[in-house]
Protein backbone atom coordinates (compact mmCIF):
# COMPACT_ATOMS: atom_id res chain seq x y z
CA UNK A 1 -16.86 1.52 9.90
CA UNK A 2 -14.11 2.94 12.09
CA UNK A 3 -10.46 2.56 12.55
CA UNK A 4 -8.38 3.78 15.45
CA UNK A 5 -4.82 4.63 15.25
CA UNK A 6 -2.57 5.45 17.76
CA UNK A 7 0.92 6.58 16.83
CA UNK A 8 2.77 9.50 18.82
CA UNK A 9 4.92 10.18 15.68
CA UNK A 10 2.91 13.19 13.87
CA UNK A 11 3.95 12.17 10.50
CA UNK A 12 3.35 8.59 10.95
CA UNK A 13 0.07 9.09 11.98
CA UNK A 14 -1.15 11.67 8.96
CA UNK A 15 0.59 9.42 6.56
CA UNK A 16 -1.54 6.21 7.97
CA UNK A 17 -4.77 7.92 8.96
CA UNK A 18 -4.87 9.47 4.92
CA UNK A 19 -3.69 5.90 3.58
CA UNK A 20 -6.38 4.41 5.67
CA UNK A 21 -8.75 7.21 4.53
CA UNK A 22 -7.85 6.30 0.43
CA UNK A 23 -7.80 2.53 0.49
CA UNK A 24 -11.00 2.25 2.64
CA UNK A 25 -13.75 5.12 1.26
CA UNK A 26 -16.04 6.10 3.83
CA UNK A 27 -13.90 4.90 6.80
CA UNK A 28 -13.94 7.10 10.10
CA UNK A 29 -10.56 7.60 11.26
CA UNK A 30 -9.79 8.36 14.87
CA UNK A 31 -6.17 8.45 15.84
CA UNK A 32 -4.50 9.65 19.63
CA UNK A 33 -0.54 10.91 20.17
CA UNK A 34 0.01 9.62 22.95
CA UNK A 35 -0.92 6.31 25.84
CA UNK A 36 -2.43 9.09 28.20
CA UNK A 37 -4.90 10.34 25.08
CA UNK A 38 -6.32 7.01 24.56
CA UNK A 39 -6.73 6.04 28.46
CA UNK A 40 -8.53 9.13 28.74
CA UNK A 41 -10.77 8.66 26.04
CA UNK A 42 -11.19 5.23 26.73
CA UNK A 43 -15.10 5.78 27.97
CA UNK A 44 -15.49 7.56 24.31
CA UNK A 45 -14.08 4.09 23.00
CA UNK A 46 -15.93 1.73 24.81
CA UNK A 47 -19.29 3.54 23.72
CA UNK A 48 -18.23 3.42 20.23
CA UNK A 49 -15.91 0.42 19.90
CA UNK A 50 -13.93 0.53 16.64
CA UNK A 51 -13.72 -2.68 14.25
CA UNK A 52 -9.92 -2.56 14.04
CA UNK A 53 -6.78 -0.79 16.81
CA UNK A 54 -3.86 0.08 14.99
CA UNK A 55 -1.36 0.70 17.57
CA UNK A 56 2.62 1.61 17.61
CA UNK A 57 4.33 -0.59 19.85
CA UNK A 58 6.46 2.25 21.70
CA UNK A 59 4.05 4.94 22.15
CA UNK A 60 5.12 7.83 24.62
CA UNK A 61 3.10 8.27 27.60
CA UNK A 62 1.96 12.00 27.05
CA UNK A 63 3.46 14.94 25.25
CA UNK A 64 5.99 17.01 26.80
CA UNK A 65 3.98 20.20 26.90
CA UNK A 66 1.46 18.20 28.83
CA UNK A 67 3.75 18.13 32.04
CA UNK A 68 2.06 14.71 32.97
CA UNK A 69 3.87 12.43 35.40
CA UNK A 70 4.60 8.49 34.62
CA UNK A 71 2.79 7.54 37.76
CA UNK A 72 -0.36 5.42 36.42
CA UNK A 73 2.10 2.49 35.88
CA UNK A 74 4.92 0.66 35.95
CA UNK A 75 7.78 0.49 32.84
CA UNK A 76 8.20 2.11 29.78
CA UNK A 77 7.51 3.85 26.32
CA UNK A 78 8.63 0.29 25.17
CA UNK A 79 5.82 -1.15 26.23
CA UNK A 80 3.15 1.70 25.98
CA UNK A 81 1.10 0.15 22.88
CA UNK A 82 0.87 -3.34 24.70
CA UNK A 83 -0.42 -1.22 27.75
CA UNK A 84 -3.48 0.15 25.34
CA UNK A 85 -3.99 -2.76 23.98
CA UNK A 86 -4.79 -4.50 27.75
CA UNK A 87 -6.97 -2.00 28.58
CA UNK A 88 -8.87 -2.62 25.54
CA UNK A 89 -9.18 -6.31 26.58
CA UNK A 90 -9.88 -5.07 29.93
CA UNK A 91 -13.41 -3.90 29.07
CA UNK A 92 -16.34 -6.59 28.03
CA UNK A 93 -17.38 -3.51 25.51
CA UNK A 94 -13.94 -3.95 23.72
CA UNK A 95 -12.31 -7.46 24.54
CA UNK A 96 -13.16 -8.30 21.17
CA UNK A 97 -11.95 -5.35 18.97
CA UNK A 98 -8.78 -6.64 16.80
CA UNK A 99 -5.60 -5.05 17.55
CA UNK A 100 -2.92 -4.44 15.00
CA UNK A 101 0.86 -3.81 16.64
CA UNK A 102 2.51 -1.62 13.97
CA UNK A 103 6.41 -1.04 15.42
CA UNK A 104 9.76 -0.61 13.84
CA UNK A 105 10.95 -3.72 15.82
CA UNK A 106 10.56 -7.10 14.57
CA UNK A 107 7.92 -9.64 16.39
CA UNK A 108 10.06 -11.50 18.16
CA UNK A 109 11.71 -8.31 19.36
CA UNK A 110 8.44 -6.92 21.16
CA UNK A 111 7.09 -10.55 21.80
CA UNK A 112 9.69 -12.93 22.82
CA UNK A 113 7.85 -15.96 23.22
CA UNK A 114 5.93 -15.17 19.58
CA UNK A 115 2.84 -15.49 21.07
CA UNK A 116 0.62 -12.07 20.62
CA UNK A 117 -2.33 -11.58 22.91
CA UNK A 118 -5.98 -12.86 21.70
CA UNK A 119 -7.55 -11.09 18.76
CA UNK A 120 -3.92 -9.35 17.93
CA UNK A 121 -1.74 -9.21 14.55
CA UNK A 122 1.46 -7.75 14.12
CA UNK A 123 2.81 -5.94 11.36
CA UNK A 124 6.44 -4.35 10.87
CA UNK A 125 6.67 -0.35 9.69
CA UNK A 126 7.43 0.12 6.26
CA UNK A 127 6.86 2.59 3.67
CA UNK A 128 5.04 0.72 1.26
CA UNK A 129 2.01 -0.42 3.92
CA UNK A 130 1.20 -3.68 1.83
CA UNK A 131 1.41 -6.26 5.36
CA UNK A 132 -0.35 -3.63 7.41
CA UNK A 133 -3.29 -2.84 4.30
CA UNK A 134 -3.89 -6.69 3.89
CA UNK A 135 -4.56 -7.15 7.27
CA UNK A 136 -7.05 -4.64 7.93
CA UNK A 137 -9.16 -5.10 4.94
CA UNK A 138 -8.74 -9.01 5.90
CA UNK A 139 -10.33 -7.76 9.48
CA UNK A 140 -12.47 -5.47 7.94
CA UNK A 141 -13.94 -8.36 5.45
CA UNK A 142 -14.47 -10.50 8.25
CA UNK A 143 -16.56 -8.68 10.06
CA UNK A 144 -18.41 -8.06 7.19
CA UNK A 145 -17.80 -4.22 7.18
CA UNK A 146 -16.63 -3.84 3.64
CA UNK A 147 -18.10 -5.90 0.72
CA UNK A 148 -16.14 -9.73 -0.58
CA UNK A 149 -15.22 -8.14 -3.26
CA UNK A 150 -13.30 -5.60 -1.99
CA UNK A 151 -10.88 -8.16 -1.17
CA UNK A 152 -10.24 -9.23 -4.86
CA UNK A 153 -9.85 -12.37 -4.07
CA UNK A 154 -8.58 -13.77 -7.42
CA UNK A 155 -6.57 -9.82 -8.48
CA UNK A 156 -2.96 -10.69 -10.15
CA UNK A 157 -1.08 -7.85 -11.05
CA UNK A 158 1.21 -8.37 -13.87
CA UNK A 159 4.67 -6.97 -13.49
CA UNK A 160 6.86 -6.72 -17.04
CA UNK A 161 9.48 -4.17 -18.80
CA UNK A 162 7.84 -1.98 -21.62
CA UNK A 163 10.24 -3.32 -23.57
CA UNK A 164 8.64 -7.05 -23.38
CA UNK A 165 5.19 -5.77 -23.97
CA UNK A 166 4.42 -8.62 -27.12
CA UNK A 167 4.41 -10.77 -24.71
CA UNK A 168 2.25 -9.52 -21.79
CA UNK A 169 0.20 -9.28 -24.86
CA UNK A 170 0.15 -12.65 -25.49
CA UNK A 171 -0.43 -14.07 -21.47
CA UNK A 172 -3.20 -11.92 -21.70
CA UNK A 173 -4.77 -13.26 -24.86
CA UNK A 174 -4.10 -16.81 -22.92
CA UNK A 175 -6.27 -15.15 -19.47
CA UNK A 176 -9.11 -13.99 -21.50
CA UNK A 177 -11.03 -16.93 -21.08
CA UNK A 178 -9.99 -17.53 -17.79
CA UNK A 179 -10.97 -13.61 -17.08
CA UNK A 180 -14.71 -14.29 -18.87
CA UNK A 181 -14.95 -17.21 -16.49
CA UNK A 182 -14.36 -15.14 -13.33
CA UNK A 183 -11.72 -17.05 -12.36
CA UNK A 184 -9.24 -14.49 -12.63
CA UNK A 185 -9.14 -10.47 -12.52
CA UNK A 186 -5.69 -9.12 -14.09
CA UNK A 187 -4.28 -5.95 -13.90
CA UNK A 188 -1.49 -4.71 -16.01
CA UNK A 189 -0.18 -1.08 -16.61
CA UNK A 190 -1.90 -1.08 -19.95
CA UNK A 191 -5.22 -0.66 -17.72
CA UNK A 192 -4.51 2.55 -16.81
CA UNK A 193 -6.47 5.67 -18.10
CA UNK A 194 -5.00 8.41 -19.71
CA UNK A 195 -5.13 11.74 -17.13
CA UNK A 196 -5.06 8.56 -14.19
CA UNK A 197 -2.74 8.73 -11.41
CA UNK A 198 -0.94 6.04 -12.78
CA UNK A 199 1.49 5.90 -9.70
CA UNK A 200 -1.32 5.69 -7.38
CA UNK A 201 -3.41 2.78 -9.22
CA UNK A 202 -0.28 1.10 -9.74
CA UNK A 203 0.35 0.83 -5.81
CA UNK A 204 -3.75 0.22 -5.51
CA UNK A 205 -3.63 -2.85 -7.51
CA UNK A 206 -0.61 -4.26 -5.66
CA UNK A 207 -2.25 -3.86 -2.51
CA UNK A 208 -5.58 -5.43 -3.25
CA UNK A 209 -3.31 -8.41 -5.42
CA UNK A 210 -3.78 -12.08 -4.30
CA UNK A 211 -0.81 -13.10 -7.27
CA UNK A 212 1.96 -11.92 -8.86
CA UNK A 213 2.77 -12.92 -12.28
CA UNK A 214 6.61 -11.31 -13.38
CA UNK A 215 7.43 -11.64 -17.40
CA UNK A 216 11.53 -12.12 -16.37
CA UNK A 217 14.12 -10.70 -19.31
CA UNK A 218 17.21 -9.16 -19.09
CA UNK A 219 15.17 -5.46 -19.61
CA UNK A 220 13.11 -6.82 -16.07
CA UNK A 221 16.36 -7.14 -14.30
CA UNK A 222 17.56 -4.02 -15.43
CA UNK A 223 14.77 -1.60 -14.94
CA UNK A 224 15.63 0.58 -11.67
CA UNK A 225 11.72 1.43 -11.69
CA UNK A 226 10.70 -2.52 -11.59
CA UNK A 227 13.41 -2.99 -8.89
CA UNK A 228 12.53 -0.21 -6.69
CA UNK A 229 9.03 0.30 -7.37
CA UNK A 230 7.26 -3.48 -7.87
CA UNK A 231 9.83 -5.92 -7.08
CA UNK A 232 11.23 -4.36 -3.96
CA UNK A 233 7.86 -4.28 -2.37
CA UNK A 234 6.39 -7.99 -4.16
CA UNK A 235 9.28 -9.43 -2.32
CA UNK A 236 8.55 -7.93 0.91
CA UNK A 237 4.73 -8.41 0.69
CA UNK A 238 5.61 -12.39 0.00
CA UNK A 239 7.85 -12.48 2.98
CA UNK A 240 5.06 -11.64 5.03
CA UNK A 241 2.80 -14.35 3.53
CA UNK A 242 0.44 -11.69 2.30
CA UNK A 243 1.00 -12.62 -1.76
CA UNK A 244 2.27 -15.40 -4.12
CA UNK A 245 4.97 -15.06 -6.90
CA UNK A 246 5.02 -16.67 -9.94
CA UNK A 247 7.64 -15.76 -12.21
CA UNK A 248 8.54 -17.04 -15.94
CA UNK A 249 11.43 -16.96 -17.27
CA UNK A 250 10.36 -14.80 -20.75
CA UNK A 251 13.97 -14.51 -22.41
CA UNK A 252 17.64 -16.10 -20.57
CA UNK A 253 18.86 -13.48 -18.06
CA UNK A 254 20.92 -13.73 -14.29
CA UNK A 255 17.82 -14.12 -12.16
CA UNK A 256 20.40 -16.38 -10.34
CA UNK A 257 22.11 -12.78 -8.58
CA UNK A 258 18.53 -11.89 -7.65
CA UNK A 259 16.07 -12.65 -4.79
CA UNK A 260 13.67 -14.20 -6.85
CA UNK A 261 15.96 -17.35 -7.40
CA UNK A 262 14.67 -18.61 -3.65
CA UNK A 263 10.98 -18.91 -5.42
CA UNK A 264 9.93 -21.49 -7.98
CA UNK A 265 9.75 -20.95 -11.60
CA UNK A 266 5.99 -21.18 -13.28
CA UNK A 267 7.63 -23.37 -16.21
CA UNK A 268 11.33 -25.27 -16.41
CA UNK A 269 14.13 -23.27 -17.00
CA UNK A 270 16.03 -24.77 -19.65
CA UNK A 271 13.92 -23.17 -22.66
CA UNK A 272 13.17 -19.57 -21.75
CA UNK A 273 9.92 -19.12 -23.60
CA UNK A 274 10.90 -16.78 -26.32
CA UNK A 275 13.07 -19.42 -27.03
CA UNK A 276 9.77 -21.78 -28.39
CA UNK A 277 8.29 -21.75 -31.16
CA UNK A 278 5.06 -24.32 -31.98
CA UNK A 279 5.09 -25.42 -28.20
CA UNK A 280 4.95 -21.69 -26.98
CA UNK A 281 0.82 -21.60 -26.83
CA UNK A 282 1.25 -24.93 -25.09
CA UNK A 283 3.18 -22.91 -21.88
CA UNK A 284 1.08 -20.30 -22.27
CA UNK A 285 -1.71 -22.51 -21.53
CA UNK A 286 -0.07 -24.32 -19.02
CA UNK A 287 1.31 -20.79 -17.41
CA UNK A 288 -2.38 -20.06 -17.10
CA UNK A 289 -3.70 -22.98 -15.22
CA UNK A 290 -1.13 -22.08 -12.97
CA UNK A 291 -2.24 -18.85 -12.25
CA UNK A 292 -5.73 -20.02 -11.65
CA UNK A 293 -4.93 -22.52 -9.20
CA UNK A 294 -2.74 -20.14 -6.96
CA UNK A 295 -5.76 -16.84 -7.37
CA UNK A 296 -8.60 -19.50 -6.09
């Protein structure tokens, strides 16, 4: 399995190419600086295609210390990752490779018709690499170079204050069966080993996450750690279709002055649910069936 990235910023491309390297064990990363690296190693490529092209949108034509001229086309830096990418296509070796346009513009800023060239994605910079993860392991799975289940198809990640922890207890009492069943896999912070990188497998299991279940309180709202850390990222991840929300309303707080008021409550909102009392196991049940509908 390979992956080729090509990114002229030096820190953009060691932070992707190790990413790539941790979420994808066993993946050969090849990455070039500049659009005059990989049209001169383009013979390489075609002998060895890659399965996906990661490529930054403006991509310099050569370094500075290489004293090359501009003269093997016409326009810009602006346009130097769409150049690669037709030279791929160019060659019956590599029309078929996948391409991945990875820019700090917006689509519609680089493509102003929307329309991307066959066999092409586009994914938008960002620290947190959710979009830009999802879509290579989706490539990858299609072409059957990692296993199904890497893709966790039915993974929800369960996002919830400390302080609320009696009842994440209880929604996972409620998943157990479902869990036993395979319908579901759930992670939660509880999962995570003592000596673990907890940081790291926290950002793991968001990545590989089909769902996202959010226990909302008053202590949610507040946390700075939930806001920065999980929601900040969820929401972003769910703008770019890549994972579904479902959020309860646990105990009555102002998710009203938050994003999450422009997606749809699991349950109604007129009886937060540590609010019931002999119905509560009823929404827990109902909650559930929820969540196995949107992980299959």
């Amino acid at each position: 399995m390979k992956i080729t990235v090509v990114e002229d910023d030096v820190l953009e491309r060691e932070f992707l190419t190790s990413h790539l390297a941790k979420h994808f064990p066993g993946v050969e990363v090849e990455s070039f600086d500049t659009e005059n690296s990989f049209r001169s190693a383009i013979q390489h490529i075609r002998a060895n295609p890659p399965n996906v092209v990661i490529i930054d949108v403006m991509l310099r034509w050569a370094d500075p210390v290489e004293n090359l001229i501009e003269k093997d086309f016409e326009g810009d830096y602006r346009q130097g990752g769409i150049r690669c990418q037709e030279l791929l296509a160019s060659f019956t070796e590599t029309e078929g490779v996948p391409v991945i346009f990875y820019s700090v513009l917006e689509r519609p800023d680089v493509f102003s018709d929307g329309r991307l060239p066959r066999n092409a994605l586009f994914s938008t910079k960002s620290g947190e690499l959710f979009d830009l993860t999802r879509k290579v392991r989706s490539l990858l799975a299609a072409q059957e170079s990692v296993p199904l289940a890497a893709t966790i198809k039915n993974k929800i990640f369960i996002s919830y204050s400390h302080k609320d922890k009696k009842f994440l207890d209880e929604l996972l009492i409620h998943l157990k069966p479902l869990e036993r069943a395979g319908r579901v896999s759930s992670w939660s912070d509880k999962q995570v080993k003592p000596g673990a990188k907890w940081f790291d497998e926290l950002n793991d299991s968001l990545h590989s996450s089909k769902v996202v279940v959010m226990l909302l309180t008053g202590n949610f709202l507040a946390s700075d750690f939930i806001n920065d850390y999980e929601l900040g990222p969820i929401l972003k991840e769910a703008e770019a279709g890549g994972v579904r929300i479902l959020w309860i309303l646990v105990r009555a707080c102002s998710y009203q002055h938050t994003t999450l008021k422009n997606y749809q409550a699991v349950m109604p909102l007129d009886k937060p649910l540590a609010e019931m009392k002999a119905e509560r196991d009823r929404a827990w049940v109902a909650i559930c069936r929820e969540i196995e509908r949107a992980a299959n």
